[in-house]
Protein backbone atom coordinates (compact mmCIF):
# COMPACT_ATOMS: atom_id res chain seq x y z
CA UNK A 1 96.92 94.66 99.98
CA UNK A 2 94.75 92.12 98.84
CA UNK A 3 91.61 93.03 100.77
CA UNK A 4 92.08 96.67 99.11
CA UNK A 5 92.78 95.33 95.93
CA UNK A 6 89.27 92.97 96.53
CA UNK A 7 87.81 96.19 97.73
CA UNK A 8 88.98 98.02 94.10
CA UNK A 9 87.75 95.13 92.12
CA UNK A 10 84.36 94.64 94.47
CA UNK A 11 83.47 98.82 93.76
CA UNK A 12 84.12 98.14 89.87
CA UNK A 13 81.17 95.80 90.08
CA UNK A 14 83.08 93.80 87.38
CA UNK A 15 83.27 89.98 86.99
CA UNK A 16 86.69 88.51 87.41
CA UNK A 17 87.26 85.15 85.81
CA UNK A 18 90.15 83.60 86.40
CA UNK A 19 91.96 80.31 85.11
CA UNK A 20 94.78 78.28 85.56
CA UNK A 21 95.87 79.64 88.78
CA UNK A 22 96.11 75.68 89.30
CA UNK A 23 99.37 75.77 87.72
CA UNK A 24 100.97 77.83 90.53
CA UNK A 25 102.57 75.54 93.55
CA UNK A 26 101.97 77.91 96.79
CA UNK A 27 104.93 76.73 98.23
CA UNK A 28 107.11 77.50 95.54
CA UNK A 29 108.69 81.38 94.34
CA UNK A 30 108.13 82.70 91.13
CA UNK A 31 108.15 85.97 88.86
CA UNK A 32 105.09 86.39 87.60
CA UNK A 33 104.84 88.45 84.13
CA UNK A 34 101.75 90.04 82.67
CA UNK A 35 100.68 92.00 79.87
CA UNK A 36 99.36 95.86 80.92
CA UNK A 37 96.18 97.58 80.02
CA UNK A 38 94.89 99.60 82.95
CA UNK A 39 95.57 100.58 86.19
CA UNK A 40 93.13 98.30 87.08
CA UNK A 41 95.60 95.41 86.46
CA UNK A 42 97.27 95.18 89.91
CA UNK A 43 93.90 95.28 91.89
CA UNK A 44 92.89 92.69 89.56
CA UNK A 45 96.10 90.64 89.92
CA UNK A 46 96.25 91.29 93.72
CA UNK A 47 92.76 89.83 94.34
CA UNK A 48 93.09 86.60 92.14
CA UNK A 49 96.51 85.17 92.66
CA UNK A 50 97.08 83.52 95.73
CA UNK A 51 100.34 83.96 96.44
CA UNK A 52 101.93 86.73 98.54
CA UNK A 53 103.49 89.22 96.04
CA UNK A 54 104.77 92.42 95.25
CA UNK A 55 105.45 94.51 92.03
CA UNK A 56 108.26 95.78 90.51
CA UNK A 57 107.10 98.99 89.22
CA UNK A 58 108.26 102.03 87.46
CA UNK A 59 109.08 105.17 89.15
CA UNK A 60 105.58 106.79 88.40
CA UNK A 61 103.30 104.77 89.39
CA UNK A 62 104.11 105.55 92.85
CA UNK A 63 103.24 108.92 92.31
CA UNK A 64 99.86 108.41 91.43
CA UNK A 65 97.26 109.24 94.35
CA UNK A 66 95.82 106.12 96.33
CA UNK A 67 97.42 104.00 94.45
CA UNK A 68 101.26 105.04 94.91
CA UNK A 69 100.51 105.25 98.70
CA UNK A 70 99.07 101.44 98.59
CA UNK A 71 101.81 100.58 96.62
CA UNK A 72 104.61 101.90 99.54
CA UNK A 73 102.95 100.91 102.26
CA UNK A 74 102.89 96.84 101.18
CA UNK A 75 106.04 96.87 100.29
CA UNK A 76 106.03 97.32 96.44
CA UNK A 77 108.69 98.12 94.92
CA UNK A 78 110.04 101.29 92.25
CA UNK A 79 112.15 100.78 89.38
CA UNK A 80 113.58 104.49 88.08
CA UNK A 81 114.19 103.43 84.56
CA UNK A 82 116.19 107.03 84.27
CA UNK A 83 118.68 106.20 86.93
CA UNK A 84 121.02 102.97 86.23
CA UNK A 85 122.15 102.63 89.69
CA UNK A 86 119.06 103.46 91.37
CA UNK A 87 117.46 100.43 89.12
CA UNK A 88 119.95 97.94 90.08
CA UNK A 89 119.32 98.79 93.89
CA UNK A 90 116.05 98.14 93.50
CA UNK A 91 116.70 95.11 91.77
CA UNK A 92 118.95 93.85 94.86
CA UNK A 93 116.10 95.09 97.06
CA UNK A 94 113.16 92.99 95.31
CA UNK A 95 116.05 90.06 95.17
CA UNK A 96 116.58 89.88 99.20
CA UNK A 97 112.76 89.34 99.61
CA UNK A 98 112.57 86.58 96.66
CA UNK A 99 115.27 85.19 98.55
CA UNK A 100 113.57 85.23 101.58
CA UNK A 101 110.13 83.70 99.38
CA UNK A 102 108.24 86.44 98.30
CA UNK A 103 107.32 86.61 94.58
CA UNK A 104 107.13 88.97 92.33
CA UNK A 105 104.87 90.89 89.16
CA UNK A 106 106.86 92.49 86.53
CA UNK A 107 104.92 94.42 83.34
CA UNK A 108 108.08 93.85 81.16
CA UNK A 109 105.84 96.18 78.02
CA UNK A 110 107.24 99.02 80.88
CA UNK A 111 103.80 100.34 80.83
CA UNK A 112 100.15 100.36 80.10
CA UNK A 113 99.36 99.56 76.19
CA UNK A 114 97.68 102.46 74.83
CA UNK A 115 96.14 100.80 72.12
CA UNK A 116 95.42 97.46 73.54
CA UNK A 117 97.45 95.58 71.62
CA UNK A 118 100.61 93.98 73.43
CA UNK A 119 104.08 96.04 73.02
CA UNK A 120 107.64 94.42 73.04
CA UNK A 121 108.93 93.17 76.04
CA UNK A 122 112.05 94.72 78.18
CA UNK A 123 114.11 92.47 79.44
CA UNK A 124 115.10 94.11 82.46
CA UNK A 125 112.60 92.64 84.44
CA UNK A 126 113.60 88.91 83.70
CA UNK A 127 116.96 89.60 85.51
CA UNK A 128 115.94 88.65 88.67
CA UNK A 129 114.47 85.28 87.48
CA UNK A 130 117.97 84.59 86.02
CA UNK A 131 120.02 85.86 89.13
CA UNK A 132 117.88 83.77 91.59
CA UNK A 133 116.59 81.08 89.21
CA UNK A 134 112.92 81.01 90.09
CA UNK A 135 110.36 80.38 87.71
CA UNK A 136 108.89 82.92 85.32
CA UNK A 137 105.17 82.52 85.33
CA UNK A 138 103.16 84.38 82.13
CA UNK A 139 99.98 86.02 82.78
CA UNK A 140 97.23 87.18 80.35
CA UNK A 141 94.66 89.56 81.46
CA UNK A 142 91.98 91.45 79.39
CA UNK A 143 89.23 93.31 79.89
CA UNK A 144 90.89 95.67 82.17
CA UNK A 145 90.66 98.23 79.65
CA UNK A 146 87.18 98.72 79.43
CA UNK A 147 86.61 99.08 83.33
CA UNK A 148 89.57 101.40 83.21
CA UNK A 149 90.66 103.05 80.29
CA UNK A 150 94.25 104.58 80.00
CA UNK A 151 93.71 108.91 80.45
CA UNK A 152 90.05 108.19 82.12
CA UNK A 153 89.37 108.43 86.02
CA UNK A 154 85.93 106.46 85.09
CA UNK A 155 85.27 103.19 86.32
CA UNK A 156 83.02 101.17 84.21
CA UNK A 157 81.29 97.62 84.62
CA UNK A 158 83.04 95.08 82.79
CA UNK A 159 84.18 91.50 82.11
CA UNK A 160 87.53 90.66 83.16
CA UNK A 161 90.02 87.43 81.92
CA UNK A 162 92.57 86.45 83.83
CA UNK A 163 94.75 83.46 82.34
CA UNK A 164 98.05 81.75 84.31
CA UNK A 165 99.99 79.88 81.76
CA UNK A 166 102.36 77.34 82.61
CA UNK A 167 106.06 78.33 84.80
CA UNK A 168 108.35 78.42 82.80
CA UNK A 169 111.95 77.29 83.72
CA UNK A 170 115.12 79.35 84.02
CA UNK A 171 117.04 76.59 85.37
CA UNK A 172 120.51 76.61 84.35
CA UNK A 173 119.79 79.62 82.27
CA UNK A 174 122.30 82.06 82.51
CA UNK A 175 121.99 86.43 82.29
CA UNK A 176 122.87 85.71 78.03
CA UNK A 177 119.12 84.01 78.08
CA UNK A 178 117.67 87.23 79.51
CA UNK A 179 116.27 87.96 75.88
CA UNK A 180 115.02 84.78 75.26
CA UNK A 181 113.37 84.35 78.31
CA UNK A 182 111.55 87.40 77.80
CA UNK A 183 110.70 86.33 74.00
CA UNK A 184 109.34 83.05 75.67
CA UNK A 185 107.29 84.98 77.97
CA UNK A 186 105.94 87.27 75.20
CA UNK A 187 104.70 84.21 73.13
CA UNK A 188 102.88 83.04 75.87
CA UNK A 189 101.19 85.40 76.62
CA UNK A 190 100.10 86.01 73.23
CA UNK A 191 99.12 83.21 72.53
CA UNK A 192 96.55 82.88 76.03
CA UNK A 193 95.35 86.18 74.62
CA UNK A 194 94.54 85.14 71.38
CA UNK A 195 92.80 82.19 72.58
CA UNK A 196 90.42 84.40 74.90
CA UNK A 197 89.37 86.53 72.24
CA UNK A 198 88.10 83.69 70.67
CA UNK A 199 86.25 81.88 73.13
């Protein structure tokens, strides 16, 4: 998955710069969270983190061509937001392989921002932090957007951010937190996007 997701980023002919993937202790598990502006997030995310990860994704992205069969064959994982119990089994999938060390992306907006500007957060998604108490790591990405705009097929050269904030801990927290975990997370990441517009 990562050498596709290099391959994706490579074809783009877009820069990637990336900071404070420092922060992130390979040997460790987290969930890493991060804002959504194109499809061109994951390959993005895939090529510059260097953990081993998977997504937890809704339902539809699986369906779209290339990238849904990517997506099932390294072991990413759907969310049907529709179906309750289909959700939590999902959940209890992508919680046996944190167990076993594998981390994970959420995109707790629940899908690409159409306007650019970052929607509320879900809280879903911050359930298996809490369950398995493993570190919730905010991301920031931009730029995304203009090499891949939501409703266009067109790939164009662009400039792409990518900013790792610091873990944040859910030790001790308890499934009650699950909204202000994700509020945390939100803030975050706001705030590390704010900060790259202006530099």
């Amino acid at each position: 998955m990562r050498w596709w997701a290099r391959m994706i980023v490579a074809t783009s002919l877009s820069q990637v710069t990336a900071k404070g993937i420092e922060k992130i202790d390979p040997s460790k598990t987290y969930i890493f969270c991060c804002n959504h502006l194109s499809y061109m997030d994951p390959p993005v995310i895939l090529a510059t983190l260097r953990h081993q990860v998977r997504f937890l994704a809704k339902k539809s992205l699986f369906r779209i061509p290339f990238l849904g069969w990517a997506m099932r064959c390294g072991g990413h994982i759907p969310i049907d937001r529709e179906n309750p119990r289909a959700a939590v089994r999902s959940l209890e999938s992508a919680a046996e392989q944190v167990r076993r060390g594998m981390s994970f992306i959420i995109f707790p907006e629940g899908g690409r921002s159409l306007d650019g500007n970052l929607q509320p957060f879900l809280s879903g998604g911050f359930r298996l932090a809490l369950k398995l108490q493993v570190p919730v790591v905010p991301i920031a990405i931009s730029g995304t957007r203009q090499v891949l705009a939501p409703g266009s097929i067109n790939i164009h050269i662009g400039s792409v951010q990518l900013i790792v904030g610091d873990p944040i801990s859910t030790e001790g927290m308890t499934p009650k937190d699950r909204a202000s975990l994700a509020a945390t997370a939100r803030r975050n990441i706001e705030t590390m996007l704010a900060k790259s517009s202006e530099s």
